[in-house]
C-alpha atoms as a PDB file:
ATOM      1  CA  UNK A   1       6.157  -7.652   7.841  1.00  0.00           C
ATOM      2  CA  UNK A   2       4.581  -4.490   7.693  1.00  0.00           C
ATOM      3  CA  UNK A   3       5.469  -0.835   6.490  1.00  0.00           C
ATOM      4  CA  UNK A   4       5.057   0.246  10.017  1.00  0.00           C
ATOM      5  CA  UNK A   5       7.027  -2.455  11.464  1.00  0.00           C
ATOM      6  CA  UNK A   6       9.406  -2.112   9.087  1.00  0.00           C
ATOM      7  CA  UNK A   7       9.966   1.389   9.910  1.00  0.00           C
ATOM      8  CA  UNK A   8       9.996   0.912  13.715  1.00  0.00           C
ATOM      9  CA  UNK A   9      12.645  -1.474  13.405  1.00  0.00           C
ATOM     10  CA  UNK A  10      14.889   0.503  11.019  1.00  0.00           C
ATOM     11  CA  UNK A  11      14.752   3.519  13.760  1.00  0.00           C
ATOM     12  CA  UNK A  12      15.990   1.090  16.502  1.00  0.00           C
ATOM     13  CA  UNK A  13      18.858   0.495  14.409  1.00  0.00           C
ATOM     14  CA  UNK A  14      21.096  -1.821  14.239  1.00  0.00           C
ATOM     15  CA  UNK A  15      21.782  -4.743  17.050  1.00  0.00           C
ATOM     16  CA  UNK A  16      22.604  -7.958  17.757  1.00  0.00           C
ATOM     17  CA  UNK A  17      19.829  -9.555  15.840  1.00  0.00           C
ATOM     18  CA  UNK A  18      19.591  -6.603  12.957  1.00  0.00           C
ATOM     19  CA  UNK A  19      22.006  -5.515  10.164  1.00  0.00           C
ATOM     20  CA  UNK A  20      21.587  -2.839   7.712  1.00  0.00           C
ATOM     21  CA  UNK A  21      23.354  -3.111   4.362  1.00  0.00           C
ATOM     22  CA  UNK A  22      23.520  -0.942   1.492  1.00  0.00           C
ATOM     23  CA  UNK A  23      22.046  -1.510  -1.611  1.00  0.00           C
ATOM     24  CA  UNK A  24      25.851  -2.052  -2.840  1.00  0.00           C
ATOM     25  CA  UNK A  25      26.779  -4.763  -0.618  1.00  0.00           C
ATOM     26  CA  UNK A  26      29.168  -7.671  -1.541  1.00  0.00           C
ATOM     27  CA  UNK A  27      27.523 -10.982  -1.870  1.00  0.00           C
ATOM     28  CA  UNK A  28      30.978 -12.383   0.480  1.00  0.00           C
ATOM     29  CA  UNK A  29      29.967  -9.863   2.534  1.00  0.00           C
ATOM     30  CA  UNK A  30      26.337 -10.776   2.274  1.00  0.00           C
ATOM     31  CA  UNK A  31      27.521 -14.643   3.171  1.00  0.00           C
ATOM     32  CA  UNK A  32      29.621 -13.850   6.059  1.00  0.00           C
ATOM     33  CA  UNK A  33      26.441 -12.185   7.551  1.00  0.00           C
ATOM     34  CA  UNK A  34      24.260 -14.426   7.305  1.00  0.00           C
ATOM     35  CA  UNK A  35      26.321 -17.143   8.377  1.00  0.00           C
ATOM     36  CA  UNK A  36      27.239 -15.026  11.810  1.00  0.00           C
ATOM     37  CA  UNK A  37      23.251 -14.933  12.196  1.00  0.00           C
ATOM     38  CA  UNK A  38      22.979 -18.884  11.517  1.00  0.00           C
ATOM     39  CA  UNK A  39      25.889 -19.314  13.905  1.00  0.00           C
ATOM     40  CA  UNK A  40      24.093 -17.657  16.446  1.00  0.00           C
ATOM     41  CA  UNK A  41      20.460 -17.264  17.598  1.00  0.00           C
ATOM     42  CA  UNK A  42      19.343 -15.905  14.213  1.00  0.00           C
ATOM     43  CA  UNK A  43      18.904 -12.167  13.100  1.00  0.00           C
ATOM     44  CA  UNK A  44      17.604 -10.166  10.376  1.00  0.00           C
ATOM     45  CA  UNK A  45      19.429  -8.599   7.259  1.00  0.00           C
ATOM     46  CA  UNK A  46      17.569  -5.294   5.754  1.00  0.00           C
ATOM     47  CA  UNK A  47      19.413  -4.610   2.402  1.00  0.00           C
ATOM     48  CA  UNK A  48      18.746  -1.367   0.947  1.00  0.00           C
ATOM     49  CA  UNK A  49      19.615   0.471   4.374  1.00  0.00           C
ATOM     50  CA  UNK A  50      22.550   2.197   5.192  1.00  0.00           C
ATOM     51  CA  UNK A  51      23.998   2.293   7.979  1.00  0.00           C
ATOM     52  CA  UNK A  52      22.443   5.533   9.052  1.00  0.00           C
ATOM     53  CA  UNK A  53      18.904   3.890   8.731  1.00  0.00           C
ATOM     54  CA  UNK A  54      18.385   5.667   5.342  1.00  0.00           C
ATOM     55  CA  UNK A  55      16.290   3.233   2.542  1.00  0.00           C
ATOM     56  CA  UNK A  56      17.700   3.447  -0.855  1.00  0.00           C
ATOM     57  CA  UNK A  57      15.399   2.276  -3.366  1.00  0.00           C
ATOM     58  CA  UNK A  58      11.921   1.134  -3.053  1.00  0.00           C
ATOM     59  CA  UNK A  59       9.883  -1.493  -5.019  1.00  0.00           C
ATOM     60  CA  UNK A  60      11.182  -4.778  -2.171  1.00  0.00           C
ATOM     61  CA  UNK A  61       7.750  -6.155  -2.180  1.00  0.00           C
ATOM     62  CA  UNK A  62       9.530  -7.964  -5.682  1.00  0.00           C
ATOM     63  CA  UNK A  63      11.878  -9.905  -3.640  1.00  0.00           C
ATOM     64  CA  UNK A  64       9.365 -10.391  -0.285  1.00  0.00           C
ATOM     65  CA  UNK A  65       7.119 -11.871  -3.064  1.00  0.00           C
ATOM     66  CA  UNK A  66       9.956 -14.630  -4.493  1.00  0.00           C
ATOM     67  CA  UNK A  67      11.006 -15.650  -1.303  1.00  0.00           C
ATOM     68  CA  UNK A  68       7.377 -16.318   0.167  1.00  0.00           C
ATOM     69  CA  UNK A  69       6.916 -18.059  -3.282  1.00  0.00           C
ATOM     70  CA  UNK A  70      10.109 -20.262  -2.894  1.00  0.00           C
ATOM     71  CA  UNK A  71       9.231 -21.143   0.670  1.00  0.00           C
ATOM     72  CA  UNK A  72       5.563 -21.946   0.288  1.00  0.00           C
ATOM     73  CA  UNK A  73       5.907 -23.706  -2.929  1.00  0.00           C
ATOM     74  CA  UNK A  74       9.468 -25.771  -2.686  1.00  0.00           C
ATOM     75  CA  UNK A  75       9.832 -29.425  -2.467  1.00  0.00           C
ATOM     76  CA  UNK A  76       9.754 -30.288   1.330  1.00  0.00           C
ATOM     77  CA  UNK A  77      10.129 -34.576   0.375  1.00  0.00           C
ATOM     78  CA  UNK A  78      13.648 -33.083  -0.568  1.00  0.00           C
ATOM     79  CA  UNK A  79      15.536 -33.491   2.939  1.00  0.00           C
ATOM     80  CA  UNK A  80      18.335 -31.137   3.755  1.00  0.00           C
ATOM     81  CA  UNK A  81      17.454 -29.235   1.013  1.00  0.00           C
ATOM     82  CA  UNK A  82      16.998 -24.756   1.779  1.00  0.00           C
ATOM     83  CA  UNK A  83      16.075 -22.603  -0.376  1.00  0.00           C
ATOM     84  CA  UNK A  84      19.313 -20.510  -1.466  1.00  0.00           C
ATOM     85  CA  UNK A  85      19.681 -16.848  -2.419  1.00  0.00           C
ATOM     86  CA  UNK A  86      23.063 -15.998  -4.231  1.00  0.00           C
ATOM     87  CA  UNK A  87      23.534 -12.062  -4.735  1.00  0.00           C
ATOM     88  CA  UNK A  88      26.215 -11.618  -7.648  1.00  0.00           C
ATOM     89  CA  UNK A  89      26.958  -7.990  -8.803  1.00  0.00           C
ATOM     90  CA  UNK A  90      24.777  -8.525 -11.984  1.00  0.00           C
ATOM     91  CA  UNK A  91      21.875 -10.242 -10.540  1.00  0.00           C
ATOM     92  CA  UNK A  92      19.759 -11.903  -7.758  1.00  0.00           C
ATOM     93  CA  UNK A  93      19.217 -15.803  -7.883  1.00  0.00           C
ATOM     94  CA  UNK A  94      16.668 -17.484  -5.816  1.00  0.00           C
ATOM     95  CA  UNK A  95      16.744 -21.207  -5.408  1.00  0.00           C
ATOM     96  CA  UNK A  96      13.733 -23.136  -4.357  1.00  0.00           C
ATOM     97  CA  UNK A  97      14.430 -27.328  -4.348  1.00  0.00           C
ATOM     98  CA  UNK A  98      12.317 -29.152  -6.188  1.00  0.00           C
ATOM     99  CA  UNK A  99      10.932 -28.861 -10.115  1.00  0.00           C
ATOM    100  CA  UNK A 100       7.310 -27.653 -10.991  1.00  0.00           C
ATOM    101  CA  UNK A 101       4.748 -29.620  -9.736  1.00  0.00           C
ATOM    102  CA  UNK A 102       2.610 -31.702 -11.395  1.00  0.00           C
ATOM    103  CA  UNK A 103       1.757 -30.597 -15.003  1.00  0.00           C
ATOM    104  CA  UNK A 104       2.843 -26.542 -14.585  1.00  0.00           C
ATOM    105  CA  UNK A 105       5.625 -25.737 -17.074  1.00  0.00           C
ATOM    106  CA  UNK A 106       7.119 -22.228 -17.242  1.00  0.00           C
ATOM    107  CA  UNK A 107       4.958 -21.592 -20.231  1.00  0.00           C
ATOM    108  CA  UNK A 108       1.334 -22.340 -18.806  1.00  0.00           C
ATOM    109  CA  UNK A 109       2.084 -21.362 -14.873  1.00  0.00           C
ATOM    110  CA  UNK A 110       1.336 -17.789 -15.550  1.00  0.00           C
ATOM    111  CA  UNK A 111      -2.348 -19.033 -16.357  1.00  0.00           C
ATOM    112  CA  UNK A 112      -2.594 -22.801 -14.163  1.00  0.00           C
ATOM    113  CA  UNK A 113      -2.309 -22.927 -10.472  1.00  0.00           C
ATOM    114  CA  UNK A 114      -1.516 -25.600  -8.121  1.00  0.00           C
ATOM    115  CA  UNK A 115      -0.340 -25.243  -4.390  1.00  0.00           C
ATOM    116  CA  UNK A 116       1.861 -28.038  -3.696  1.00  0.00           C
ATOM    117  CA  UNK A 117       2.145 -26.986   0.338  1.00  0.00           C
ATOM    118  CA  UNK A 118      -1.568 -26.143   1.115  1.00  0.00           C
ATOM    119  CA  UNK A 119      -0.982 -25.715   5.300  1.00  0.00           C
ATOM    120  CA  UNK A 120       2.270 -23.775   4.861  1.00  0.00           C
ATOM    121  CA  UNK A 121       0.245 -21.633   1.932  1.00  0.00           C
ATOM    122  CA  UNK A 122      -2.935 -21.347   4.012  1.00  0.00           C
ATOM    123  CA  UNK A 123      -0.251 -20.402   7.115  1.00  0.00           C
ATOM    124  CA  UNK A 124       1.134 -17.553   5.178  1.00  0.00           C
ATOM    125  CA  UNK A 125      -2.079 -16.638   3.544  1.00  0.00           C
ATOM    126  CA  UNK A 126      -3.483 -15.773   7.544  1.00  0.00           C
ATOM    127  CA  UNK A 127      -0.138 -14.082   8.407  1.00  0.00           C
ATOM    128  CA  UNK A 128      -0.823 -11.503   5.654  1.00  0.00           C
ATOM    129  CA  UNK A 129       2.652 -12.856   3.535  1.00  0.00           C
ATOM    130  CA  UNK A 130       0.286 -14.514   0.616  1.00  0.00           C
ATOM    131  CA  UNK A 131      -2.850 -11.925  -1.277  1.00  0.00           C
ATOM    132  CA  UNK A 132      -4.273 -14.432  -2.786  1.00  0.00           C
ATOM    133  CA  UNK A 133      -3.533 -18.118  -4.367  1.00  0.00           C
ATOM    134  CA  UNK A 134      -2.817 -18.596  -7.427  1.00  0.00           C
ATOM    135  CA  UNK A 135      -1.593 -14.384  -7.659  1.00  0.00           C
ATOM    136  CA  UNK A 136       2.102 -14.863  -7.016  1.00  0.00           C
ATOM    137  CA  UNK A 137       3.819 -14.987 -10.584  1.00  0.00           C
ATOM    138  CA  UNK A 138       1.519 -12.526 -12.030  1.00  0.00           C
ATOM    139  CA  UNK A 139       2.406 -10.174  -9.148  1.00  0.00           C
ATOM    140  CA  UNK A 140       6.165 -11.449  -9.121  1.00  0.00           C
ATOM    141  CA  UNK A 141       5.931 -10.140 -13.014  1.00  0.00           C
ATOM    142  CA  UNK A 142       4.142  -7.226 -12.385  1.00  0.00           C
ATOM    143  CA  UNK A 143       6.563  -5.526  -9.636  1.00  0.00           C
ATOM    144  CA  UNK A 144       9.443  -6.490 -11.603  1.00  0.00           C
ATOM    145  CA  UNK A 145       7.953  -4.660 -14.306  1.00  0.00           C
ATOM    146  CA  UNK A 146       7.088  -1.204 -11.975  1.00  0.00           C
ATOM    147  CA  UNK A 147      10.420  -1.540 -10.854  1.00  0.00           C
ATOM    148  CA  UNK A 148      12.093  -1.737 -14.117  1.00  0.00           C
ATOM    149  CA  UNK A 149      13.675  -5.139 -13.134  1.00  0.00           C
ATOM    150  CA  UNK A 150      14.048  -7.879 -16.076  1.00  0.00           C
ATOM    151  CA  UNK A 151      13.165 -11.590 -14.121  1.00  0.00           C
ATOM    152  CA  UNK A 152      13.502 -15.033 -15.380  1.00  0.00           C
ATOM    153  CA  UNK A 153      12.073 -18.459 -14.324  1.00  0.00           C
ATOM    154  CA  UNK A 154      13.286 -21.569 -15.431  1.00  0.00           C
ATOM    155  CA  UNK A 155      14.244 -25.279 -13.657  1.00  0.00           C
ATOM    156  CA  UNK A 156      17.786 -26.129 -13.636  1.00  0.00           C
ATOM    157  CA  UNK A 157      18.661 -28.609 -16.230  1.00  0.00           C
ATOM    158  CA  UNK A 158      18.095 -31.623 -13.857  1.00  0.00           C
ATOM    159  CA  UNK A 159      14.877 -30.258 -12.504  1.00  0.00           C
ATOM    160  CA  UNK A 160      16.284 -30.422  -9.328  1.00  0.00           C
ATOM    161  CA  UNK A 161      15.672 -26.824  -8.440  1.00  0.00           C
ATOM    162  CA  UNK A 162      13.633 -23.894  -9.339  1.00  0.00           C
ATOM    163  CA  UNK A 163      15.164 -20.814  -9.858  1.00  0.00           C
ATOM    164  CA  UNK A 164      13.947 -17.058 -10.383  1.00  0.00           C
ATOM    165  CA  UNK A 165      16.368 -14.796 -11.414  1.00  0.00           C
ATOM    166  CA  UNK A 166      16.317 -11.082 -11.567  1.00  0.00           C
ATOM    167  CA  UNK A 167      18.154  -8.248 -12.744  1.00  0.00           C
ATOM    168  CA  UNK A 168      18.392  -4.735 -13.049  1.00  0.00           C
ATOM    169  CA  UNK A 169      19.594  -3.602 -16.547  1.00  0.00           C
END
């Protein structure tokens, strides 16, 4: 999405299908929303507006940038599988199924790329979601450093899932 789309949809306000919350929203909060907009026909969340269409804090290209990464690179043979965000007061968690491919580690993947999903990466690529392949860690690293945010990467002990975590100290 687009600064300027961004913006036009912010001074709509809210609706049916959009919800502002605060940058200090509750992740049970958080849950119940989502799961309204599941329930239904779908919606969109903005966190980091109030309810008065004001945008605390800046720097969300950070999290734009780990979800596009979980959703082009996750482990589609894994059925019934989604990736998963979990908000908790100290940190943000994003859950993408499915280990590292092939040979990356989390030691060489800041220098070795592979694209496990080429059509879905190609698909956001054209849509204007991806920069380039290859890009997304270093960039992932690099706003989290702008933005004074400490992130982590790591597979869960059963390699089951990948997970980026973030926080703000």
């Amino acid at each position: 999405m687009r600064q300027n789309e961004l913006l036009e949809i912010i001074s709509n306000g809210e609706s049916s299908k959009i919800e502002f919350k605060s940058d200090e929203v509750h992740a049970n909060t958080l849950a119940e929303e989502i799961v309204a907009f599941a329930n239904f026909e779908g919606g969109t969340i903005l966190i980091g507006v109030d309810d008065f269409g004001a945008v605390a804090g800046c720097g969300r290209e950070d999290i734009e940038e780990f979800i596009v990464n979980a959703v082009c690179h996750r482990d589609y043979t894994i059925s019934g599988a989604a990736v998963r965000l979990f908000l908790f007061n100290n940190r943000l968690e994003i859950r993408s199924p499915g280990g590292l491919p092939n040979t990356l580690t989390v030691e060489n993947m800041l220098y070795r790329q592979f694209t496990r999903n080429q059509m879905i990466a190609s698909f956001l690529t054209g849509y204007g979601y991806m920069e380039r392949r290859g890009k997304g860690i270093l960039r992932m690293i690099k706003l989290c450093q702008t933005n004074g945010i400490l992130c982590d990467f790591s597979p869960t002990p059963d390699k089951n899932e990948f997970v980026v975590t973030y926080k703000v100290p």
